[in-house]
PDB file of N, CA and C in Angstrom:
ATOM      1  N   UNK A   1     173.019 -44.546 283.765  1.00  0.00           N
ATOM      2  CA  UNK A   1     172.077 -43.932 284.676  1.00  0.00           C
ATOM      3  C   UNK A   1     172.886 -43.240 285.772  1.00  0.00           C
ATOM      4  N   UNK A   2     172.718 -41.956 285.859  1.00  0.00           N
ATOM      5  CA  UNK A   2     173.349 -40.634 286.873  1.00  0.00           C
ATOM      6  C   UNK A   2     172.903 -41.809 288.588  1.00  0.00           C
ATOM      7  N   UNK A   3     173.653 -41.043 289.473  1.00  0.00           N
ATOM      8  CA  UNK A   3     173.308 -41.149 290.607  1.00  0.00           C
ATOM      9  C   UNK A   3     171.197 -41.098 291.025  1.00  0.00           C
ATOM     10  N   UNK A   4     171.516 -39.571 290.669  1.00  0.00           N
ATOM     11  CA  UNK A   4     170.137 -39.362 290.686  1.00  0.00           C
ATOM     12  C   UNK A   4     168.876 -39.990 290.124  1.00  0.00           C
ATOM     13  N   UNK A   5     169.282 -39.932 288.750  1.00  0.00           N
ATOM     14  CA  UNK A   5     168.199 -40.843 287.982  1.00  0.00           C
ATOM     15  C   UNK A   5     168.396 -42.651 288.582  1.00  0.00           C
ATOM     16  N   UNK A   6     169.048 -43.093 289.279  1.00  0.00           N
ATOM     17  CA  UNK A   6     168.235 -44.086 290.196  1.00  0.00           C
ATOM     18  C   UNK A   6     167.849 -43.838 291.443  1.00  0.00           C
ATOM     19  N   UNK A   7     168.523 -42.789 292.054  1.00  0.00           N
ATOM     20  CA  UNK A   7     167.653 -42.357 293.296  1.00  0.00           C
ATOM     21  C   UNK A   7     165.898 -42.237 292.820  1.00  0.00           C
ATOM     22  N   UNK A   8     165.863 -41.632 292.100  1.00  0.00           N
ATOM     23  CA  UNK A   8     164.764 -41.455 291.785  1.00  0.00           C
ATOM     24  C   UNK A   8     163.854 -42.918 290.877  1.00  0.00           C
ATOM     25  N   UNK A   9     164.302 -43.653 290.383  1.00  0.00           N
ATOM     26  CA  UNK A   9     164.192 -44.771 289.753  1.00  0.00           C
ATOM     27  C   UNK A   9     163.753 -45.809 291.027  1.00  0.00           C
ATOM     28  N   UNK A  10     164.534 -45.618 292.439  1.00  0.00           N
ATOM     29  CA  UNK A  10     164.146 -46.166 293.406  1.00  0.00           C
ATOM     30  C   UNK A  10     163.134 -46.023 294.435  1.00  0.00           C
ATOM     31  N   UNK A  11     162.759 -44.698 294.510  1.00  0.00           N
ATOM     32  CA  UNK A  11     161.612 -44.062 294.655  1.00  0.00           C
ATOM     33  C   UNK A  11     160.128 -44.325 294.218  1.00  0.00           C
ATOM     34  N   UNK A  12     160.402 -44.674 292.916  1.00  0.00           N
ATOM     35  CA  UNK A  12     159.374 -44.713 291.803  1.00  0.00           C
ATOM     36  C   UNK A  12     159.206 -47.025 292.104  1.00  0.00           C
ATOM     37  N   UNK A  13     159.883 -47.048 292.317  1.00  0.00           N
ATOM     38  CA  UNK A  13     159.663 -48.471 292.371  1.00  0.00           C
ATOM     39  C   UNK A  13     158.995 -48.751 293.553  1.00  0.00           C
ATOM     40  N   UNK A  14     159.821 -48.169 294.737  1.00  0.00           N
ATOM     41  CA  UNK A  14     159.513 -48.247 296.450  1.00  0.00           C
ATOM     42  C   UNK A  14     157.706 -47.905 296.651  1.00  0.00           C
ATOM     43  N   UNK A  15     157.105 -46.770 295.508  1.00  0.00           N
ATOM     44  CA  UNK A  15     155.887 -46.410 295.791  1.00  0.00           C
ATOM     45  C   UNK A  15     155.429 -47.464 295.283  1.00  0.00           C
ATOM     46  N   UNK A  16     155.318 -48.002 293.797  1.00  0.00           N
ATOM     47  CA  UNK A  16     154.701 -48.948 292.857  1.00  0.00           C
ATOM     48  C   UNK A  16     154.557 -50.660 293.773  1.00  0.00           C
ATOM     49  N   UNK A  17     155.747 -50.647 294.269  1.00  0.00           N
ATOM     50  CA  UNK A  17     156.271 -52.149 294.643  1.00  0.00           C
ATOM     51  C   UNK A  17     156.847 -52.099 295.899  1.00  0.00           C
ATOM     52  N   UNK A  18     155.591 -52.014 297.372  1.00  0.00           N
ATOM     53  CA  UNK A  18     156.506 -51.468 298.324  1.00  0.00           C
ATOM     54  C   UNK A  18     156.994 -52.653 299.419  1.00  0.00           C
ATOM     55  N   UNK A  19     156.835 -54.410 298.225  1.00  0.00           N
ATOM     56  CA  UNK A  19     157.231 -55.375 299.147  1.00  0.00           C
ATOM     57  C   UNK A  19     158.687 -55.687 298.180  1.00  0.00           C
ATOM     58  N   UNK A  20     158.861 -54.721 297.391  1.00  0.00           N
ATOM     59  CA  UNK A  20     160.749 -55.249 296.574  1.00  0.00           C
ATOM     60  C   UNK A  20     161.473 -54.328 297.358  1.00  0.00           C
ATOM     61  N   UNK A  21     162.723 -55.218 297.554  1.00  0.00           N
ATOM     62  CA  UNK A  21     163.352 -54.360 298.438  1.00  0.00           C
ATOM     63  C   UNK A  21     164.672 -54.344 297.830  1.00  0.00           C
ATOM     64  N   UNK A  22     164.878 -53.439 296.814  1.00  0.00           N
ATOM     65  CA  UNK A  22     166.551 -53.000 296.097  1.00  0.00           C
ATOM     66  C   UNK A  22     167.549 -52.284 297.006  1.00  0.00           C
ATOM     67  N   UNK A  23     168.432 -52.250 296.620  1.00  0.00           N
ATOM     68  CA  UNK A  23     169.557 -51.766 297.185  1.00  0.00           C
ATOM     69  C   UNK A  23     170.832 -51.572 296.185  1.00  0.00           C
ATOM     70  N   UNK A  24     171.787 -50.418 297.186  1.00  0.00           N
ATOM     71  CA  UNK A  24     172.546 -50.619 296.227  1.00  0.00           C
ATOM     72  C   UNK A  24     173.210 -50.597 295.083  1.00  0.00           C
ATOM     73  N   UNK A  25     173.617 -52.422 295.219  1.00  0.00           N
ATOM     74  CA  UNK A  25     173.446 -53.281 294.303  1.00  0.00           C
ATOM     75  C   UNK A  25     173.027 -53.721 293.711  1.00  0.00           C
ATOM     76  N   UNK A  26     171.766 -53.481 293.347  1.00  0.00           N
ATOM     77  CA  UNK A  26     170.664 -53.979 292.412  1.00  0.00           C
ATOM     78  C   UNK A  26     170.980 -53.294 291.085  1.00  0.00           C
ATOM     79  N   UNK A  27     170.922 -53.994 289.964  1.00  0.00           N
ATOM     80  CA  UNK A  27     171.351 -53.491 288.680  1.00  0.00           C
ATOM     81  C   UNK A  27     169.927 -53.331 287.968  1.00  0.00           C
ATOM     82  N   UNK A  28     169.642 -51.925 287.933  1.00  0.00           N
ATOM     83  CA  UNK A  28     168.829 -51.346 287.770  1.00  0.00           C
ATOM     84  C   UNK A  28     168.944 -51.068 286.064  1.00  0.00           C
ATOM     85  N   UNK A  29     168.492 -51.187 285.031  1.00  0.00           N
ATOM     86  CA  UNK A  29     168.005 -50.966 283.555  1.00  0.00           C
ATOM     87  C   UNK A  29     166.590 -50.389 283.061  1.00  0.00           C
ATOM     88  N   UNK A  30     166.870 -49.691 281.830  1.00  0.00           N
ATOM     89  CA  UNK A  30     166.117 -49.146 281.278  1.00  0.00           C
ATOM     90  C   UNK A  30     166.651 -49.414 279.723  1.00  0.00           C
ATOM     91  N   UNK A  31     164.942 -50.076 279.390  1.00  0.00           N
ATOM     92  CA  UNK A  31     164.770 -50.825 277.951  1.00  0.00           C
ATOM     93  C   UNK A  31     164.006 -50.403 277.312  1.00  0.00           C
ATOM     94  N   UNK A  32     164.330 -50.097 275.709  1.00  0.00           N
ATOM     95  CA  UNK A  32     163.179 -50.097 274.912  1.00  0.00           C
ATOM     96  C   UNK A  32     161.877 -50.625 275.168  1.00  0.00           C
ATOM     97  N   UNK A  33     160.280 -50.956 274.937  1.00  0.00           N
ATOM     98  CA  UNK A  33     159.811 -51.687 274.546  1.00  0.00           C
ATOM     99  C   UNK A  33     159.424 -51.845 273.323  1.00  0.00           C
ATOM    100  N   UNK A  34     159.234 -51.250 272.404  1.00  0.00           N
ATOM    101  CA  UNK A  34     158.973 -51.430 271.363  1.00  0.00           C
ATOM    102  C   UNK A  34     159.314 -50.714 270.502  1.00  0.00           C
ATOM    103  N   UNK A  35     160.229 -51.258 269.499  1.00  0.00           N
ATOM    104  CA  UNK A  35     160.865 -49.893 268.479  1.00  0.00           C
ATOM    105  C   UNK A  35     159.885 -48.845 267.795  1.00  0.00           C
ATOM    106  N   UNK A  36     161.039 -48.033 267.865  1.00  0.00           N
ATOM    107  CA  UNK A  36     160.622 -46.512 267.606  1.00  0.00           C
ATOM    108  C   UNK A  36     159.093 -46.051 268.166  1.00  0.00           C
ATOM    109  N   UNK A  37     158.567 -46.852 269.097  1.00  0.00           N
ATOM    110  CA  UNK A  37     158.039 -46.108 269.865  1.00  0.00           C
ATOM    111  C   UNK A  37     157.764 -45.492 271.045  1.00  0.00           C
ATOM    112  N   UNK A  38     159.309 -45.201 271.602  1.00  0.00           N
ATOM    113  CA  UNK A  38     159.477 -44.305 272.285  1.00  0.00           C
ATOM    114  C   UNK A  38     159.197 -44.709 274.080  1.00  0.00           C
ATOM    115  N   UNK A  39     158.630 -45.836 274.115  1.00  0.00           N
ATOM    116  CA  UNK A  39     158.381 -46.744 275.367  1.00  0.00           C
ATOM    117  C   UNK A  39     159.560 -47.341 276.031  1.00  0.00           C
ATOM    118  N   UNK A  40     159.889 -46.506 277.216  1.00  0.00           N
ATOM    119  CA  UNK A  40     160.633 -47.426 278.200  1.00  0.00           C
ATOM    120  C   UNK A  40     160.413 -48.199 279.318  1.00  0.00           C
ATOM    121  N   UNK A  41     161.138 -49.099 279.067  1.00  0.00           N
ATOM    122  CA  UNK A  41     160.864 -50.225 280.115  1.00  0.00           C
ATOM    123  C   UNK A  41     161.954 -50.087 281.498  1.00  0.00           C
ATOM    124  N   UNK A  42     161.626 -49.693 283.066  1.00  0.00           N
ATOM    125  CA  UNK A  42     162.568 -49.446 283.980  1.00  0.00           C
ATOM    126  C   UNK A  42     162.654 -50.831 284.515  1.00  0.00           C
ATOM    127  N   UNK A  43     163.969 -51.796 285.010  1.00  0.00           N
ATOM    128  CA  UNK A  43     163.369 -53.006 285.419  1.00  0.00           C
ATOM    129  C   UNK A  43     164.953 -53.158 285.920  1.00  0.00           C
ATOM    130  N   UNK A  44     164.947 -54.513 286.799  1.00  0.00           N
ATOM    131  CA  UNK A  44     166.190 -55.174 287.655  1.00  0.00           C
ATOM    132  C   UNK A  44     166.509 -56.655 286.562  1.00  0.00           C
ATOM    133  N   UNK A  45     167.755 -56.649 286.601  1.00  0.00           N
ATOM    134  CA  UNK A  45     168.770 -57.688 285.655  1.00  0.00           C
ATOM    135  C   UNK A  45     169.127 -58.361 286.892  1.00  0.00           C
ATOM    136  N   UNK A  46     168.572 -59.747 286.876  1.00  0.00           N
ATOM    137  CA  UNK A  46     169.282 -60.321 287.940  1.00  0.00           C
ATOM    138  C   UNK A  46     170.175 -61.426 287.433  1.00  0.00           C
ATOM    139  N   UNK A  47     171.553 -61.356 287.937  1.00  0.00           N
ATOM    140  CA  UNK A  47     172.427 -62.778 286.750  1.00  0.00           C
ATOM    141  C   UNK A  47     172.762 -63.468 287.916  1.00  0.00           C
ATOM    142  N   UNK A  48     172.586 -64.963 287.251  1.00  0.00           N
ATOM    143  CA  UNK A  48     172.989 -66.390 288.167  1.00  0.00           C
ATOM    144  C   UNK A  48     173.247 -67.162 286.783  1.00  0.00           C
ATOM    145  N   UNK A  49     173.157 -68.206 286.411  1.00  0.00           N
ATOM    146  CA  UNK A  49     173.737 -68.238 284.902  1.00  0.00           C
ATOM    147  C   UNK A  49     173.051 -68.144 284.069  1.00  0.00           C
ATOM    148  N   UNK A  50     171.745 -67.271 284.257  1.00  0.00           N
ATOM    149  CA  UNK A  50     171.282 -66.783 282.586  1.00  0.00           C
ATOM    150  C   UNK A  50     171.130 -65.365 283.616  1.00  0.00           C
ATOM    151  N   UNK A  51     170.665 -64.645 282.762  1.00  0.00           N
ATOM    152  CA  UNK A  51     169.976 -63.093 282.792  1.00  0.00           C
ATOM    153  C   UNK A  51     168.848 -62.948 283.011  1.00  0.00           C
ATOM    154  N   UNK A  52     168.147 -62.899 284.297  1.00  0.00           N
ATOM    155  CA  UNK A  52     166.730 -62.346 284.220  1.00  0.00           C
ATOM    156  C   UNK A  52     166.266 -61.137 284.087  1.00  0.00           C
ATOM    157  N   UNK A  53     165.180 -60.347 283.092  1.00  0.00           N
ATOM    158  CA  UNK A  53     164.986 -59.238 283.756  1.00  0.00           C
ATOM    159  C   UNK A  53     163.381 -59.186 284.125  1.00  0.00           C
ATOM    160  N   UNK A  54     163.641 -58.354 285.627  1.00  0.00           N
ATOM    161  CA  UNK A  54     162.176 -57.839 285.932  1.00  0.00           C
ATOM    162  C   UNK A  54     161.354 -57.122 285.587  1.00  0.00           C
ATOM    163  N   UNK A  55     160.585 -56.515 284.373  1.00  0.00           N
ATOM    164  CA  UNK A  55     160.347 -55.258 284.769  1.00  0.00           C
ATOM    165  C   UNK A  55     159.413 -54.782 285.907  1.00  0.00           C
ATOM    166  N   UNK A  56     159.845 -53.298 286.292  1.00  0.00           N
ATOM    167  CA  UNK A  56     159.103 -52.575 287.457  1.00  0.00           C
ATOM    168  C   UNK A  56     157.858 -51.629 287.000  1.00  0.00           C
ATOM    169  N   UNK A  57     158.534 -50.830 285.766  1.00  0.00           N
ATOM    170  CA  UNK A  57     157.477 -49.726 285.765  1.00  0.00           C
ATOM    171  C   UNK A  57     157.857 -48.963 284.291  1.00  0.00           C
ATOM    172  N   UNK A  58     156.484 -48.622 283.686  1.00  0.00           N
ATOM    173  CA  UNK A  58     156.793 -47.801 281.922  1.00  0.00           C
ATOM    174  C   UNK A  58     157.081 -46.736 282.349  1.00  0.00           C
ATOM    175  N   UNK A  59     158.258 -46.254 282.098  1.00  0.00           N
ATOM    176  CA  UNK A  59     158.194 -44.578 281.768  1.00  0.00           C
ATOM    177  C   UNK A  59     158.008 -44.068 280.586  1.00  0.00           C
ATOM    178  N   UNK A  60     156.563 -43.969 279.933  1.00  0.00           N
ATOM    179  CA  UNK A  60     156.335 -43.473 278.946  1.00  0.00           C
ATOM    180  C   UNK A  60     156.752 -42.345 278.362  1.00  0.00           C
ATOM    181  N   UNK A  61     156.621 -41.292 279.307  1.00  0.00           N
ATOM    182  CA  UNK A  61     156.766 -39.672 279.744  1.00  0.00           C
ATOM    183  C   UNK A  61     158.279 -39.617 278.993  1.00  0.00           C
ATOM    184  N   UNK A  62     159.239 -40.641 279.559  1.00  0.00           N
ATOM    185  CA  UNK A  62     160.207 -40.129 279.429  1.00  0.00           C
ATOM    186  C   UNK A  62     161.102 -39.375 280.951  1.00  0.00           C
ATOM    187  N   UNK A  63     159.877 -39.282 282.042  1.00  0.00           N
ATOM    188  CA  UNK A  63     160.287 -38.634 282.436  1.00  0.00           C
ATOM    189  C   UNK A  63     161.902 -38.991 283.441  1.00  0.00           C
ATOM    190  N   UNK A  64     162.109 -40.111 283.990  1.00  0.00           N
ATOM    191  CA  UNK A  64     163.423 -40.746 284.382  1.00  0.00           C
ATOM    192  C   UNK A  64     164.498 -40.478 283.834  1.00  0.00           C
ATOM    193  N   UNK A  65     164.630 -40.686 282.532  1.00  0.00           N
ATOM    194  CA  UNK A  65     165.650 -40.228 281.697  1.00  0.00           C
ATOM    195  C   UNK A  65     165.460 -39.010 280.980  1.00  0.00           C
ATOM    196  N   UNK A  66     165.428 -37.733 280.725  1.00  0.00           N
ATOM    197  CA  UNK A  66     165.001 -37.003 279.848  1.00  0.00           C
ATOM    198  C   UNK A  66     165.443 -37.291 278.406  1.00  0.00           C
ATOM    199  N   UNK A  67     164.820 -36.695 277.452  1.00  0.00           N
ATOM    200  CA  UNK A  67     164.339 -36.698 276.482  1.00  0.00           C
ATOM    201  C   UNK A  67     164.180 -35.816 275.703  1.00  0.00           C
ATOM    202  N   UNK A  68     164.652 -35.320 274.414  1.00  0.00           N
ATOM    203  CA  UNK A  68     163.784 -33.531 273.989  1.00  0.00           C
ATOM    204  C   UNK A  68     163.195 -34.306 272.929  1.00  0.00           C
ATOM    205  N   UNK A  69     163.042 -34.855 272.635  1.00  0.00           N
ATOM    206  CA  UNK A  69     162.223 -35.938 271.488  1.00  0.00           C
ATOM    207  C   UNK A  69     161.511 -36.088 271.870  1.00  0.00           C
ATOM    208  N   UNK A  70     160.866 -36.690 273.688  1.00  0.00           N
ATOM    209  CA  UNK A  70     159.361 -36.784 274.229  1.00  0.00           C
ATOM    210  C   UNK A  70     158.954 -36.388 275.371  1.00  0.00           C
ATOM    211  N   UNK A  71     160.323 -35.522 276.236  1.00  0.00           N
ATOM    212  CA  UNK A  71     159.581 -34.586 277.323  1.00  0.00           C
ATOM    213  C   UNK A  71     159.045 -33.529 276.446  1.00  0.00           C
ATOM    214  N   UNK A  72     157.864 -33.012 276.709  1.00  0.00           N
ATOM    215  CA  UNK A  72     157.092 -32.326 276.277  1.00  0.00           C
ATOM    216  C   UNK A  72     156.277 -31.632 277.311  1.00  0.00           C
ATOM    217  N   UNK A  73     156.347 -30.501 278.051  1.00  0.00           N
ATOM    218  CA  UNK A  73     155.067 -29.974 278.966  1.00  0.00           C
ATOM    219  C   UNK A  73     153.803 -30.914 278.500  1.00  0.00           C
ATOM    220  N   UNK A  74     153.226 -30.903 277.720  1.00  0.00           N
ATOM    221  CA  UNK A  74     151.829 -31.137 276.877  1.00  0.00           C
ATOM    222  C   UNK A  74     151.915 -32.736 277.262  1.00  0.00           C
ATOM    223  N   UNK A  75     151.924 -33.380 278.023  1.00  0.00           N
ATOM    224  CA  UNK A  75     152.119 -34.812 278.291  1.00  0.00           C
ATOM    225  C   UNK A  75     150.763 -35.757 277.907  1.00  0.00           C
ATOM    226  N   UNK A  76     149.324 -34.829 277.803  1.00  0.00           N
ATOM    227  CA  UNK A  76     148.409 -35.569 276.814  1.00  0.00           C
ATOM    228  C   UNK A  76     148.534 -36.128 275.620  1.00  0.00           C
ATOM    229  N   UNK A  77     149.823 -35.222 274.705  1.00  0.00           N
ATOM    230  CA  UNK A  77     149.740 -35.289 273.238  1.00  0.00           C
ATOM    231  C   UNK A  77     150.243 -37.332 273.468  1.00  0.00           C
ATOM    232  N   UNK A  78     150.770 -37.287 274.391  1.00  0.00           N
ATOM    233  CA  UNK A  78     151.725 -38.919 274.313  1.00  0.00           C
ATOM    234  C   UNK A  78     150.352 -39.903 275.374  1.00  0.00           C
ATOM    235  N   UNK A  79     149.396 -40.510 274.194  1.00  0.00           N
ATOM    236  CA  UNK A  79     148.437 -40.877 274.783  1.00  0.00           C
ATOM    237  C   UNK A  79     148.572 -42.692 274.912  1.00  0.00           C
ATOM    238  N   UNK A  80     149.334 -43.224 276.101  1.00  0.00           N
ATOM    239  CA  UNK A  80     149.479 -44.629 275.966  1.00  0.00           C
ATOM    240  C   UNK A  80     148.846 -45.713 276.754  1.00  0.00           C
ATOM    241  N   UNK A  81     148.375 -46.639 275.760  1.00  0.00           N
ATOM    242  CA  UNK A  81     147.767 -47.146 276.420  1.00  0.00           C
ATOM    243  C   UNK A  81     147.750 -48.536 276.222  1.00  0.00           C
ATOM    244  N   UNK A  82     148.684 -49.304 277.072  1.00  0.00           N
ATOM    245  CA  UNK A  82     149.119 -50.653 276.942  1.00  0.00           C
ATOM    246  C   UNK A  82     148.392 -51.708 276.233  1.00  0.00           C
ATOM    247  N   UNK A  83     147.331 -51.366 276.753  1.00  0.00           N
ATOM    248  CA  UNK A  83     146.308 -52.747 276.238  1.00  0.00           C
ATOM    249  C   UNK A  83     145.855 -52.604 274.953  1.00  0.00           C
ATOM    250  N   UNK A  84     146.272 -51.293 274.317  1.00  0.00           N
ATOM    251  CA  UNK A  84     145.966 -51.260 272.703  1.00  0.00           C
ATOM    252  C   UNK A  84     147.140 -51.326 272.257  1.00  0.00           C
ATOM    253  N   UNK A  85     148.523 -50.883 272.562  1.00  0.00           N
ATOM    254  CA  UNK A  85     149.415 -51.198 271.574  1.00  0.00           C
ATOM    255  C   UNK A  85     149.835 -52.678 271.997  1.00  0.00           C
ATOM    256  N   UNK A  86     149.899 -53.239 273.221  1.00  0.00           N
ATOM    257  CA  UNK A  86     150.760 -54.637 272.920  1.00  0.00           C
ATOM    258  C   UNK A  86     149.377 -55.140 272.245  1.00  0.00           C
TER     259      UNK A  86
END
């Protein structure tokens, strides 16, 4: 992840979640959720002796990381909707 793409990753959290307070140091990730379909998961890895992760927020869009596989102007065609696929 570029500089930017967590500036902006931090942004996107700060609006969503405006009592977490990252910095930094916060080890910021971006995860699959579900193979091959194209769902990312943006979230904080916190290690003490196991691995936690948080997640924060879907970037479905793609749009955080780009993509030419699913940025698309046409952002209807990518119609998601959590509570039907999990």
């Amino acid at each position: 992840m570029t500089d930017v793409e967590r500036e902006l990753a931090l942004k996107v959290i700060g609006k969503l979640h405006p009592n977490v307070k990252l910095d930094e140091n916060s080890n910021i990730w971006q995860l699959a959720a579900k193979r091959n379909s194209g769902i990312r998961v943006i979230g904080v890895i916190v290690t003490e002796q196991l691995y936690y992760f948080y997640p924060l927020f879907i970037d479905h869009h793609h749009l955080l990381l780009p993509s030419k596989k699913y940025n698309q102007r046409d952002y209807k065609k990518y119609n998601f909707l959590p509570q039907e696929s999990w």
